[in-house]
PDB file of N, CA and C in Angstrom:
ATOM      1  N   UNK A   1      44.885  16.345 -50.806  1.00  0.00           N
ATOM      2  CA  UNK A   1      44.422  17.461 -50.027  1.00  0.00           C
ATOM      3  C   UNK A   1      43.608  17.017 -48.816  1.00  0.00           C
ATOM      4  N   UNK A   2      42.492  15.855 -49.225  1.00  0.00           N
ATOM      5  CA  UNK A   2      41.777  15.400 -47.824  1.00  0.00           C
ATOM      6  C   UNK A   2      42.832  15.299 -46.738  1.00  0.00           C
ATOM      7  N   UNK A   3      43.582  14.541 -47.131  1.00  0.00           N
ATOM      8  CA  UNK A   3      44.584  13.551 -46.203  1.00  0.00           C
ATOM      9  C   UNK A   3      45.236  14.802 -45.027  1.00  0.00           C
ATOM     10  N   UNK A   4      46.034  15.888 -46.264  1.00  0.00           N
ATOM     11  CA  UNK A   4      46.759  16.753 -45.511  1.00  0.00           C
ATOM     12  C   UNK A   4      45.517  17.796 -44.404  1.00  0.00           C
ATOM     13  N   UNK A   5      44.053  17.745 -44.672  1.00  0.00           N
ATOM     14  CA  UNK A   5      43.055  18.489 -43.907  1.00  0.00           C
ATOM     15  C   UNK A   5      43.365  18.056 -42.804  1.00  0.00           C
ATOM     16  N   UNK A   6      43.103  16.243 -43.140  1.00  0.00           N
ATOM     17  CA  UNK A   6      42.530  15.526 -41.694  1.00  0.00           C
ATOM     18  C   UNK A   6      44.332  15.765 -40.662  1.00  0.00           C
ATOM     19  N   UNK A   7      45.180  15.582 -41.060  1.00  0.00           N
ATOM     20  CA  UNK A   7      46.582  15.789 -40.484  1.00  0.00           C
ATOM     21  C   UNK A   7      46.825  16.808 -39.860  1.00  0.00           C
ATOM     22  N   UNK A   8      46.277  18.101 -40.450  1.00  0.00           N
ATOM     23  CA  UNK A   8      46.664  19.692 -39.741  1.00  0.00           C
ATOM     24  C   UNK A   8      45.855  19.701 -38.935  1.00  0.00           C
ATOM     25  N   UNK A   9      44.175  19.126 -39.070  1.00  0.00           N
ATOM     26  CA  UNK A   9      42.962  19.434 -37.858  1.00  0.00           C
ATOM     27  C   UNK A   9      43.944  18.216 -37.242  1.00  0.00           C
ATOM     28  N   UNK A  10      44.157  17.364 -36.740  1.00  0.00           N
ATOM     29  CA  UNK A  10      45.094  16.733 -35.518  1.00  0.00           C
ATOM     30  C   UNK A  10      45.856  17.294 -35.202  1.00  0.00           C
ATOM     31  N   UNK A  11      46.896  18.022 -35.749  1.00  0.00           N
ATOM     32  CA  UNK A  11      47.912  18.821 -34.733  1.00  0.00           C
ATOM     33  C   UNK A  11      47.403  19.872 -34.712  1.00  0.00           C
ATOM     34  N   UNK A  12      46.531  20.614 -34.699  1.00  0.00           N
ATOM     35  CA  UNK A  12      45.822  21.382 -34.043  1.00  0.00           C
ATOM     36  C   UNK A  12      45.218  21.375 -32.329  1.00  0.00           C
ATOM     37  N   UNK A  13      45.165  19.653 -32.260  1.00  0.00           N
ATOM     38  CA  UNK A  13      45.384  19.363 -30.726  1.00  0.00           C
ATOM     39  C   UNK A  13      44.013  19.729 -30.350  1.00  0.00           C
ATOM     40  N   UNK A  14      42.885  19.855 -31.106  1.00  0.00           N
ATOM     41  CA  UNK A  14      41.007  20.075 -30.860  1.00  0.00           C
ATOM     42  C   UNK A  14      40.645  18.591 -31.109  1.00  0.00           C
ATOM     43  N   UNK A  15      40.466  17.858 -30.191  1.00  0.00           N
ATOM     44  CA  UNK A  15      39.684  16.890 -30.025  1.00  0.00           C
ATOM     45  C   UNK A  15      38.172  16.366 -31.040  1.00  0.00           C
ATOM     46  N   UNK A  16      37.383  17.908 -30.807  1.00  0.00           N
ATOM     47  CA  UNK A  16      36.441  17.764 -30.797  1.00  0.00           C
ATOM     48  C   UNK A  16      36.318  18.387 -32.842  1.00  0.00           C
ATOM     49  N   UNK A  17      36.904  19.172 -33.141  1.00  0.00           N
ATOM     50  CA  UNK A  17      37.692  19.284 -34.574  1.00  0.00           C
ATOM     51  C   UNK A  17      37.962  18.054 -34.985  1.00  0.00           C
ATOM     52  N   UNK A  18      38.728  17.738 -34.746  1.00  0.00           N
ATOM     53  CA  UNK A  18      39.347  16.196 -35.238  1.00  0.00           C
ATOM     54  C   UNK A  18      38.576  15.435 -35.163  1.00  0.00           C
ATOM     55  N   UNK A  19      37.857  14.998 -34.271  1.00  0.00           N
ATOM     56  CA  UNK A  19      36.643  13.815 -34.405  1.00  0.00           C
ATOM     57  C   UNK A  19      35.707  14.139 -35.626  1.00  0.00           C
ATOM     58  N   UNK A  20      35.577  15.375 -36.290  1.00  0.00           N
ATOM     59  CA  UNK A  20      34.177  16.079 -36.885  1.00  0.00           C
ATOM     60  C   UNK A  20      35.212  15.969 -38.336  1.00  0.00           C
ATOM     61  N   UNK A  21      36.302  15.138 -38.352  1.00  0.00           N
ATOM     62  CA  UNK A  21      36.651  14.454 -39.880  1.00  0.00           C
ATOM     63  C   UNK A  21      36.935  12.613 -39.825  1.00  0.00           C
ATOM     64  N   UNK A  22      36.137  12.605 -38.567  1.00  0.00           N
ATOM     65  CA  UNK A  22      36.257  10.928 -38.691  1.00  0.00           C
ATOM     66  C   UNK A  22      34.914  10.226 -38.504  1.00  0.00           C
ATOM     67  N   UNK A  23      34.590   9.738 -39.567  1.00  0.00           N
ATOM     68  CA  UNK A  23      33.316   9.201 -40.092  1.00  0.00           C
ATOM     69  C   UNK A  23      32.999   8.604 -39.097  1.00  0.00           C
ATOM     70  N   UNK A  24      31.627   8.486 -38.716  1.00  0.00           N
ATOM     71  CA  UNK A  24      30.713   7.704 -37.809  1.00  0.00           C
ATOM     72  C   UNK A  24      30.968   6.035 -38.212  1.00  0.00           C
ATOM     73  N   UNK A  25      30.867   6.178 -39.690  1.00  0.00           N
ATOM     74  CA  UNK A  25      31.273   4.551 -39.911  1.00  0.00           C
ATOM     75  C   UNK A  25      32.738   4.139 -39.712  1.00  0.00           C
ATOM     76  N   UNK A  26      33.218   4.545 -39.063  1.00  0.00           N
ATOM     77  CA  UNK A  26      34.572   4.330 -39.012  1.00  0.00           C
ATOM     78  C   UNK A  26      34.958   3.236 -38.861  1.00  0.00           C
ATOM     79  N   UNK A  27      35.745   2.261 -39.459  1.00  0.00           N
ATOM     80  CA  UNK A  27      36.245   1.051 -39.120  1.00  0.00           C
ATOM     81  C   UNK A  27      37.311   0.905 -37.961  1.00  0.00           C
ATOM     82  N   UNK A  28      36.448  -0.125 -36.890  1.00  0.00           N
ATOM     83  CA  UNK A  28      36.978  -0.302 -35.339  1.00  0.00           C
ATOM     84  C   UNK A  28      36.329   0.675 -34.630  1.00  0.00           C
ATOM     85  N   UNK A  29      36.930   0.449 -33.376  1.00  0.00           N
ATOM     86  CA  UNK A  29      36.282   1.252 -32.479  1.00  0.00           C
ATOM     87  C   UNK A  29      36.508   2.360 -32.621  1.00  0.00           C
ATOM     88  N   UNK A  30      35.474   3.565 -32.852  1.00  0.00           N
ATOM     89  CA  UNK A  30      35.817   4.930 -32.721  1.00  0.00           C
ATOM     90  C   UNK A  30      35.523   5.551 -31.368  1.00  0.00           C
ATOM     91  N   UNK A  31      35.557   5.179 -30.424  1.00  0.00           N
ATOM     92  CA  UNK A  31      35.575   5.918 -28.873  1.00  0.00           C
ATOM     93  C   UNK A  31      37.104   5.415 -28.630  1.00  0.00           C
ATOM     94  N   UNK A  32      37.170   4.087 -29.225  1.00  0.00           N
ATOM     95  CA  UNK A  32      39.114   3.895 -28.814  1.00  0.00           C
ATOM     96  C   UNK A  32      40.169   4.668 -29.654  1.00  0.00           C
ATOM     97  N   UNK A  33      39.600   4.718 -30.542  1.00  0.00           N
ATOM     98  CA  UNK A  33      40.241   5.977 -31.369  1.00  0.00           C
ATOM     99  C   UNK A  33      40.457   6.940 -31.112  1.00  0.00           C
ATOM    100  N   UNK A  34      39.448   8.058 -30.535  1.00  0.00           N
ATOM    101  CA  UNK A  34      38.937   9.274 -30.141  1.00  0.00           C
ATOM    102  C   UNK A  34      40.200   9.069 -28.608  1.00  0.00           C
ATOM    103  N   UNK A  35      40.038   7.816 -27.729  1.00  0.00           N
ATOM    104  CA  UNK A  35      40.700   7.666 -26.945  1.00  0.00           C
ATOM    105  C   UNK A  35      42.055   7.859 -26.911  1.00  0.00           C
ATOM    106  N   UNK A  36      42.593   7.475 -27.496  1.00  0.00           N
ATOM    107  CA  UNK A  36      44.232   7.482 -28.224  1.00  0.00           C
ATOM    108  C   UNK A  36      44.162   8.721 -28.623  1.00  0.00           C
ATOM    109  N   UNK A  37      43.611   9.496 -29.247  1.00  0.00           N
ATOM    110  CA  UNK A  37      44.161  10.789 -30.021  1.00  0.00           C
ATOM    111  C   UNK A  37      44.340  11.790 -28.424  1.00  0.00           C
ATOM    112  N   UNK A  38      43.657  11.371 -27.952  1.00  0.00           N
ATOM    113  CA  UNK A  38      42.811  12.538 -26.550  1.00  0.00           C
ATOM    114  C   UNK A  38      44.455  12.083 -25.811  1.00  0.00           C
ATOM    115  N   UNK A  39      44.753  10.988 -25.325  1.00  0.00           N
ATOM    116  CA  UNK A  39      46.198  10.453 -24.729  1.00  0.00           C
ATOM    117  C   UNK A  39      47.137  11.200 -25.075  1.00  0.00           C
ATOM    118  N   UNK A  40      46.987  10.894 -26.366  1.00  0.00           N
ATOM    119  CA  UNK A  40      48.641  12.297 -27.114  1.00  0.00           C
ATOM    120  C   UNK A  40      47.879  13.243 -26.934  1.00  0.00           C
ATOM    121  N   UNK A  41      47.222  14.191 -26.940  1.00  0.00           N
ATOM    122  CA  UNK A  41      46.849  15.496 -26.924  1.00  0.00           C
ATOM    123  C   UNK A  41      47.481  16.001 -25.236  1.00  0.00           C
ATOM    124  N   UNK A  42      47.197  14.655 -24.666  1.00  0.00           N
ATOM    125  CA  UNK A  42      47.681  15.178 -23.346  1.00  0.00           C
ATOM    126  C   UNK A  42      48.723  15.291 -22.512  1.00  0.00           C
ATOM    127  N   UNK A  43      49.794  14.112 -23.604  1.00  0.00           N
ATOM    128  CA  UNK A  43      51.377  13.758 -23.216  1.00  0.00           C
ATOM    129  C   UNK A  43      51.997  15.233 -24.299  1.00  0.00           C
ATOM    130  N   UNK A  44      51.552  15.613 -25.327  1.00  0.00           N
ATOM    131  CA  UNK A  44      52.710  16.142 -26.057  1.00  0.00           C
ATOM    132  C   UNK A  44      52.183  17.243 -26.577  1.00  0.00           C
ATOM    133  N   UNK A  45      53.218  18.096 -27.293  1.00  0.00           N
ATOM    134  CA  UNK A  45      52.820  19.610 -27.662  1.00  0.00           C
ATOM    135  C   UNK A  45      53.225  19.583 -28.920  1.00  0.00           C
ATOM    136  N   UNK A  46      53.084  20.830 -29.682  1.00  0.00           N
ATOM    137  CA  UNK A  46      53.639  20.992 -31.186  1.00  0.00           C
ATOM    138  C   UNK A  46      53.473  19.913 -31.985  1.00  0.00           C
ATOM    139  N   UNK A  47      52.149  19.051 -32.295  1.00  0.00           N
ATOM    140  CA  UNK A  47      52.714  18.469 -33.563  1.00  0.00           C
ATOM    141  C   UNK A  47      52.575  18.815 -34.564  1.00  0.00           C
ATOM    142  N   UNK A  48      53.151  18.174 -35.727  1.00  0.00           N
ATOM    143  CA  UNK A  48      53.321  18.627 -37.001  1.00  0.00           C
ATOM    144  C   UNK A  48      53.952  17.609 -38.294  1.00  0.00           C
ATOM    145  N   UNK A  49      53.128  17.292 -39.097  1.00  0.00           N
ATOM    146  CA  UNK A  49      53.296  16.551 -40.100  1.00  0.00           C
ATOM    147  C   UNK A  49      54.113  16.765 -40.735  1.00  0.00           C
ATOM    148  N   UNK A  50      55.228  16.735 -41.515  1.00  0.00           N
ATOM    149  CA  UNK A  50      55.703  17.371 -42.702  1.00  0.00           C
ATOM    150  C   UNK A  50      56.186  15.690 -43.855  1.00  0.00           C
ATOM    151  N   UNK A  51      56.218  16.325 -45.114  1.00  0.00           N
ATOM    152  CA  UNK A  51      56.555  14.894 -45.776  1.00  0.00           C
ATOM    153  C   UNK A  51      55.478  14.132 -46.407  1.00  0.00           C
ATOM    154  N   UNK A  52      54.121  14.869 -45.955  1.00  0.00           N
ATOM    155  CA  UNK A  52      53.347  13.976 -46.644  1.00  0.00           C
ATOM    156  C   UNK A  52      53.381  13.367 -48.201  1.00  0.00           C
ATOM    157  N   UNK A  53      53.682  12.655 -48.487  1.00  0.00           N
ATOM    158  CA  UNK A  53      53.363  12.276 -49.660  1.00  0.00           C
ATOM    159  C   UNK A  53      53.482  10.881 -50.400  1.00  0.00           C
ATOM    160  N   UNK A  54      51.969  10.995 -51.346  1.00  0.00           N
ATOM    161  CA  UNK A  54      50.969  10.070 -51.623  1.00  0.00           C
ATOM    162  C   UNK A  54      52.032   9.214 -52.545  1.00  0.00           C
ATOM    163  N   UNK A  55      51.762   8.147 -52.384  1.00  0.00           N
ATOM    164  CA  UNK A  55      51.955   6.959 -53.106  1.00  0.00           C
ATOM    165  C   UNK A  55      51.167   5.961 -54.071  1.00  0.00           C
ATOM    166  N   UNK A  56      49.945   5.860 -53.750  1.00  0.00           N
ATOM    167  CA  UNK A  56      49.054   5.410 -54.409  1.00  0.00           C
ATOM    168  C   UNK A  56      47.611   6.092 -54.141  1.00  0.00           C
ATOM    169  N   UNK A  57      46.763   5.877 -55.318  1.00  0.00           N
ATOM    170  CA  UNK A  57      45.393   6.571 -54.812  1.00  0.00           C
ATOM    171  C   UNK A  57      44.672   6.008 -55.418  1.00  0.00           C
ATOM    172  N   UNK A  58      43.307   5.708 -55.217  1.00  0.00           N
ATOM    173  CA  UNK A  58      42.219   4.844 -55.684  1.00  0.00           C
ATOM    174  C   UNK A  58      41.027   5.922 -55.641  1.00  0.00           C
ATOM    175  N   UNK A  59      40.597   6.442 -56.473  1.00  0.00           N
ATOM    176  CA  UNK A  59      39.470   7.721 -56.420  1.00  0.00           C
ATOM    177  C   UNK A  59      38.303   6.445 -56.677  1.00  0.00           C
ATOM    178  N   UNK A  60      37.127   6.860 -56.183  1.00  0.00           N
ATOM    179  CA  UNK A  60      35.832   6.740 -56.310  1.00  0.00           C
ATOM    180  C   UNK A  60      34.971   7.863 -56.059  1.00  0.00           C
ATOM    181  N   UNK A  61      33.550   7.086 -56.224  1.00  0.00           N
ATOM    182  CA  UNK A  61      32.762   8.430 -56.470  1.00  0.00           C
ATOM    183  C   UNK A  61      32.540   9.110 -54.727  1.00  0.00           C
ATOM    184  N   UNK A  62      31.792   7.618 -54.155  1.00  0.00           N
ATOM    185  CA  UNK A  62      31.755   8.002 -52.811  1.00  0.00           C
ATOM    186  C   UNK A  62      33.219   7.610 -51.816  1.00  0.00           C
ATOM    187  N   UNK A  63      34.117   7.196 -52.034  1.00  0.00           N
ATOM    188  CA  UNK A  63      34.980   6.936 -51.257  1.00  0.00           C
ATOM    189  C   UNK A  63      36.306   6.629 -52.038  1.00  0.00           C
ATOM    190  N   UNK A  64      37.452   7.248 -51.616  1.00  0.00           N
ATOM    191  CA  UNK A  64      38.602   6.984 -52.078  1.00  0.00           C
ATOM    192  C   UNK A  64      39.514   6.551 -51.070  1.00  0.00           C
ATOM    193  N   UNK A  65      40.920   5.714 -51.577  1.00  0.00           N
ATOM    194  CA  UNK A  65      41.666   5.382 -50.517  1.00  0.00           C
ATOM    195  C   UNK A  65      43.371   6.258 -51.328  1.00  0.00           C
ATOM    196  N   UNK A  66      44.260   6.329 -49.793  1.00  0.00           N
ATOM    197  CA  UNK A  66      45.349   6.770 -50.316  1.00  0.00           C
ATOM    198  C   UNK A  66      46.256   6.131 -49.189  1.00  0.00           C
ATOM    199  N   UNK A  67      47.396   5.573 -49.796  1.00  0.00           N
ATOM    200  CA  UNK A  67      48.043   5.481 -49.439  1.00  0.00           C
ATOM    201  C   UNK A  67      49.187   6.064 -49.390  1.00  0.00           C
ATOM    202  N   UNK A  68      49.847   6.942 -48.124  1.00  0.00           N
ATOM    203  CA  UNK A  68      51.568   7.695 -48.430  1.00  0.00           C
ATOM    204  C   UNK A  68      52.112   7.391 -47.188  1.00  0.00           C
ATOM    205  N   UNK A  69      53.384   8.358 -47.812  1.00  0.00           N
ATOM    206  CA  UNK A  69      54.387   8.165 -46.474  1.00  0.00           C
ATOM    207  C   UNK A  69      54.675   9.581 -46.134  1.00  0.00           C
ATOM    208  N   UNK A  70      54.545   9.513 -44.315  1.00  0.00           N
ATOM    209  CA  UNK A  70      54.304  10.825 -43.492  1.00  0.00           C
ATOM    210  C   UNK A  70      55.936  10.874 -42.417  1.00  0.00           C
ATOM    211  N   UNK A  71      56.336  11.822 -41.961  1.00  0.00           N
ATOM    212  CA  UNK A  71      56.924  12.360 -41.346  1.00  0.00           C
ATOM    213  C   UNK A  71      56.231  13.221 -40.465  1.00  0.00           C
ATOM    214  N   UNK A  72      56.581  13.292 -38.880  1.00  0.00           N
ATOM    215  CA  UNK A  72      55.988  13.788 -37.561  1.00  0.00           C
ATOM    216  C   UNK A  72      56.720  14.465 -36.846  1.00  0.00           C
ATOM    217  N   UNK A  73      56.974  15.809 -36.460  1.00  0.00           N
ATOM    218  CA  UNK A  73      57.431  15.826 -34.797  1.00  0.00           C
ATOM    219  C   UNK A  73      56.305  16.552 -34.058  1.00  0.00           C
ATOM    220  N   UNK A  74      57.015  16.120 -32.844  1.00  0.00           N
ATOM    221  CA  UNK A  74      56.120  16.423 -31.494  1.00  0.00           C
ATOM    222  C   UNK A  74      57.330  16.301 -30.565  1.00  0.00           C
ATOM    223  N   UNK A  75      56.725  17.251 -29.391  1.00  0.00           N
ATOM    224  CA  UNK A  75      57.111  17.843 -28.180  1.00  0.00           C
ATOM    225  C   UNK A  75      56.641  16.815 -27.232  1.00  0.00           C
ATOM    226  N   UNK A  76      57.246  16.236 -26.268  1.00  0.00           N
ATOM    227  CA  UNK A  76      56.686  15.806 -24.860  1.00  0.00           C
ATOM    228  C   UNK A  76      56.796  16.523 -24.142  1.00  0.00           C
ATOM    229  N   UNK A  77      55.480  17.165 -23.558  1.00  0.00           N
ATOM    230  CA  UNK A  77      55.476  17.709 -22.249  1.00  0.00           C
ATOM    231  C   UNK A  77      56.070  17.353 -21.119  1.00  0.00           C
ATOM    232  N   UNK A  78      56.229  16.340 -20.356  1.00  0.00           N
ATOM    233  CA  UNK A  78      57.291  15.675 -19.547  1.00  0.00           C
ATOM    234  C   UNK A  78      58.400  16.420 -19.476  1.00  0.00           C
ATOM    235  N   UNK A  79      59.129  15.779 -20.937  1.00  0.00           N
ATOM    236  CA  UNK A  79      60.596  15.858 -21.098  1.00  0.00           C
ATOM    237  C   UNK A  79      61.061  17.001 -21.780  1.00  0.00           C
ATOM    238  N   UNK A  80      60.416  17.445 -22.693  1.00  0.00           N
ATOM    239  CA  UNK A  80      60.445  18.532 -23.233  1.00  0.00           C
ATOM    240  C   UNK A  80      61.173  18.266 -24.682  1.00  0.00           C
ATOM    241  N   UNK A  81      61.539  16.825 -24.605  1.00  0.00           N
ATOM    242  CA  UNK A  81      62.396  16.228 -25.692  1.00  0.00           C
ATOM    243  C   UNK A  81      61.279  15.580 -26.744  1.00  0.00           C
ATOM    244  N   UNK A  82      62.012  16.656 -28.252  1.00  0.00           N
ATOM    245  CA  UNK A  82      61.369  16.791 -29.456  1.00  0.00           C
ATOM    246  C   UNK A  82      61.487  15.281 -30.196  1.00  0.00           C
ATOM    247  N   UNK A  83      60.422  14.487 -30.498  1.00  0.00           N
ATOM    248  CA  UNK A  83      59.714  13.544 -30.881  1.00  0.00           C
ATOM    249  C   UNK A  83      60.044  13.364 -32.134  1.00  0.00           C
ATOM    250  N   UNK A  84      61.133  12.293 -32.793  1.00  0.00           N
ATOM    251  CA  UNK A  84      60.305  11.957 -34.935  1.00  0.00           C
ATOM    252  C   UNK A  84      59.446  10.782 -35.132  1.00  0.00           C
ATOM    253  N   UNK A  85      59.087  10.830 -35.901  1.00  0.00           N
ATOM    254  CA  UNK A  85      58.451   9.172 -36.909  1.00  0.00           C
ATOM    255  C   UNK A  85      58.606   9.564 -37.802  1.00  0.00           C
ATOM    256  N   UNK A  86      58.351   8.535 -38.562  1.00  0.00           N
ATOM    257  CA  UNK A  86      58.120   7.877 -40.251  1.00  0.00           C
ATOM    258  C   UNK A  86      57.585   7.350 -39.793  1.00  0.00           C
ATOM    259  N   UNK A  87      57.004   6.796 -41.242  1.00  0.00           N
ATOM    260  CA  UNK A  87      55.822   5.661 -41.561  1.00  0.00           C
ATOM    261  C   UNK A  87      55.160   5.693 -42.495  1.00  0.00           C
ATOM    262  N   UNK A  88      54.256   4.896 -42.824  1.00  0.00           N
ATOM    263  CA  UNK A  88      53.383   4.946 -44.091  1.00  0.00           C
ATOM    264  C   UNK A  88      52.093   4.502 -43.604  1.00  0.00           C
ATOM    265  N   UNK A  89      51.418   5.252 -44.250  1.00  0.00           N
ATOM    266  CA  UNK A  89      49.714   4.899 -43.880  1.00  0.00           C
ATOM    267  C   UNK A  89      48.932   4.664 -44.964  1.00  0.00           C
ATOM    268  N   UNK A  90      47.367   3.696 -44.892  1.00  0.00           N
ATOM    269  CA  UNK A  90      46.680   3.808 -45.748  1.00  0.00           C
ATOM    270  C   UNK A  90      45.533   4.980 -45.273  1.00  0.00           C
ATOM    271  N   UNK A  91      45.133   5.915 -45.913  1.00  0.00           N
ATOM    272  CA  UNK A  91      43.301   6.418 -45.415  1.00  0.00           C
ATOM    273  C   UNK A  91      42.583   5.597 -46.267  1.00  0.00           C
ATOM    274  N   UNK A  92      41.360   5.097 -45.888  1.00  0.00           N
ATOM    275  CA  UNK A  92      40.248   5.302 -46.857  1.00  0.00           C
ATOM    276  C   UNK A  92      38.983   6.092 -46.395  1.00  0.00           C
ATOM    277  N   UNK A  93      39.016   6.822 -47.116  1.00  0.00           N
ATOM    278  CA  UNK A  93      37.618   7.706 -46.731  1.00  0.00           C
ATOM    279  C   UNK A  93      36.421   8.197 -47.148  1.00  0.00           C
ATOM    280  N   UNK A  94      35.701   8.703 -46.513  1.00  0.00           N
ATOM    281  CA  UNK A  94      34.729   8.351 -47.632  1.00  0.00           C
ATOM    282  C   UNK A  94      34.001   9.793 -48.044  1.00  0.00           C
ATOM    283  N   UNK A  95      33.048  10.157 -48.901  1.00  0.00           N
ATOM    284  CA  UNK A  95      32.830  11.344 -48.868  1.00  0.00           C
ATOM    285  C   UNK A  95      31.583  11.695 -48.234  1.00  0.00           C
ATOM    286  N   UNK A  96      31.096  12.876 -47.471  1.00  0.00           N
ATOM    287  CA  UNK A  96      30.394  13.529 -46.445  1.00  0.00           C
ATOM    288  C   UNK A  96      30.018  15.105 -47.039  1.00  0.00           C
ATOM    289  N   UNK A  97      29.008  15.331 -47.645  1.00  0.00           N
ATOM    290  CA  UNK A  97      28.610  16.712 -48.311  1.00  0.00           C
ATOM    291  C   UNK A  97      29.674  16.910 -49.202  1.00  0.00           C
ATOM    292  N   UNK A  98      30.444  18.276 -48.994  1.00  0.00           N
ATOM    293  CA  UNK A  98      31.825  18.445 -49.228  1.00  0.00           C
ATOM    294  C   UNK A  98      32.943  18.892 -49.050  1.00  0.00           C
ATOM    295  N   UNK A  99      33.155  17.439 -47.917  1.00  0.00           N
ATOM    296  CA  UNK A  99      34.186  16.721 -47.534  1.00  0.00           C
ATOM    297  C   UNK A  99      34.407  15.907 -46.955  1.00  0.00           C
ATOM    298  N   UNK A 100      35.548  14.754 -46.868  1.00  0.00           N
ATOM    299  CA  UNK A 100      36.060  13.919 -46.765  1.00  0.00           C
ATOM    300  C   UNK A 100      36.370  13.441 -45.465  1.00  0.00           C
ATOM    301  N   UNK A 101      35.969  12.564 -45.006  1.00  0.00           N
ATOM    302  CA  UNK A 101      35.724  11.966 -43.479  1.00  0.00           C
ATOM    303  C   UNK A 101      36.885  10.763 -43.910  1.00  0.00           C
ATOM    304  N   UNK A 102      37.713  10.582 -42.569  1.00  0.00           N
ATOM    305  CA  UNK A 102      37.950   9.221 -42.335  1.00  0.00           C
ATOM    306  C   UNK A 102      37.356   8.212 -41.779  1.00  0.00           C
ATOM    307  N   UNK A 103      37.303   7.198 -42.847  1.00  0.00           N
ATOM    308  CA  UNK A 103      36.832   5.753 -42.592  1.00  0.00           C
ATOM    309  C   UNK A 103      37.680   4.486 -41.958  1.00  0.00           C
ATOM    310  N   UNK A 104      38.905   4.641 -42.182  1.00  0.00           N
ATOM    311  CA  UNK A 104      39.865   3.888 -42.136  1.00  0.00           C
ATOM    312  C   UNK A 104      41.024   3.882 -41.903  1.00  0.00           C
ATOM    313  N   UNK A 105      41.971   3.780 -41.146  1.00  0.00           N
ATOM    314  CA  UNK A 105      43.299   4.373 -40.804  1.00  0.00           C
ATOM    315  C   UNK A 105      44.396   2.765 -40.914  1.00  0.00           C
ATOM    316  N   UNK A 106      45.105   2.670 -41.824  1.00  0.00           N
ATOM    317  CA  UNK A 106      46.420   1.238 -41.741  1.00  0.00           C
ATOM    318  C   UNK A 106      47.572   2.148 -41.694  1.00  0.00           C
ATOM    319  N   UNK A 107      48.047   1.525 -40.725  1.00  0.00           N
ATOM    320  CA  UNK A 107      49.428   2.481 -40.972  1.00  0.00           C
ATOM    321  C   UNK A 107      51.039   1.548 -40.229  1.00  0.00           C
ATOM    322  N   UNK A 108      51.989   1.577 -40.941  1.00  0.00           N
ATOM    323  CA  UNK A 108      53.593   0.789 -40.165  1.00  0.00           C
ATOM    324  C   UNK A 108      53.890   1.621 -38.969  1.00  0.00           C
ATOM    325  N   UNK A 109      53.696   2.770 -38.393  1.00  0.00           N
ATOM    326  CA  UNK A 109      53.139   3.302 -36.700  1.00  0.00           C
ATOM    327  C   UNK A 109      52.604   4.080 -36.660  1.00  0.00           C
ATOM    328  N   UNK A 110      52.513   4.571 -35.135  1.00  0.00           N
ATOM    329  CA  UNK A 110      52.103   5.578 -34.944  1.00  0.00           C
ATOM    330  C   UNK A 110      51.709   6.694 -35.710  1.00  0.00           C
ATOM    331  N   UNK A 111      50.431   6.916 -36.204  1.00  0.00           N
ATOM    332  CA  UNK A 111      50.682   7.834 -36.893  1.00  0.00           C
ATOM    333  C   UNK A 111      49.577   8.820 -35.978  1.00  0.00           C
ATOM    334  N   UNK A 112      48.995   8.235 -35.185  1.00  0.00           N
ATOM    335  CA  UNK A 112      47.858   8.736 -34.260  1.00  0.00           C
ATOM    336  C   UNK A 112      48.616   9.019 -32.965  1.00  0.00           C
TER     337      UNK A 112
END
């Protein structure tokens, strides 16, 4: 359920939403992060996850990790020509009152 939160607040295309599920401790740079998401927000339209699903999961008290495999489309504004991926990602995240911040993003592409 975290996973699919943090996925819908991104294609929601709110910057400032989306940053407010990615942990301050975030592993790597989080202004280059924030950077990249803000890039696609500004090349493309409609995105939308579908496919999520988990593969492995590691619960803890304060932080859990999951690993699945996601499916994407998106719109380029440009071209107007509709966008896929696959891929697989790890989250690990950690917990924040209640709810679940990202800490960590591995993923085989784009998933940002």
């Amino acid at each position: 359920g975290a996973v699919k939160e943090i996925l819908n607040t991104y294609a929601e295309e709110d910057i400032f939403a989306f940053m407010k599920k990615v942990s301050l401790n975030f592993k790597g740079t989080r202004n280059e992060f924030e950077n990249n998401a803000r890039a696609t927000f500004d090349r493309v339209d409609a995105i939308k996850y579908e496919g999520i699903y988990a593969s492995s999961f590691v619960p803890g008290e304060k932080s859990l990790e999951v690993t699945f495999r996601w499916q994407r489309r998106w719109r380029v504004y440009a071209t107007g020509v509709e966008e896929t991926a696959q891929g697989t990602a790890l989250f690990r995240l950690e917990k924040s009152g209640d709810q679940w911040l990202l800490l960590e993003v591995r993923e085989t592409n784009p998933l940002f």
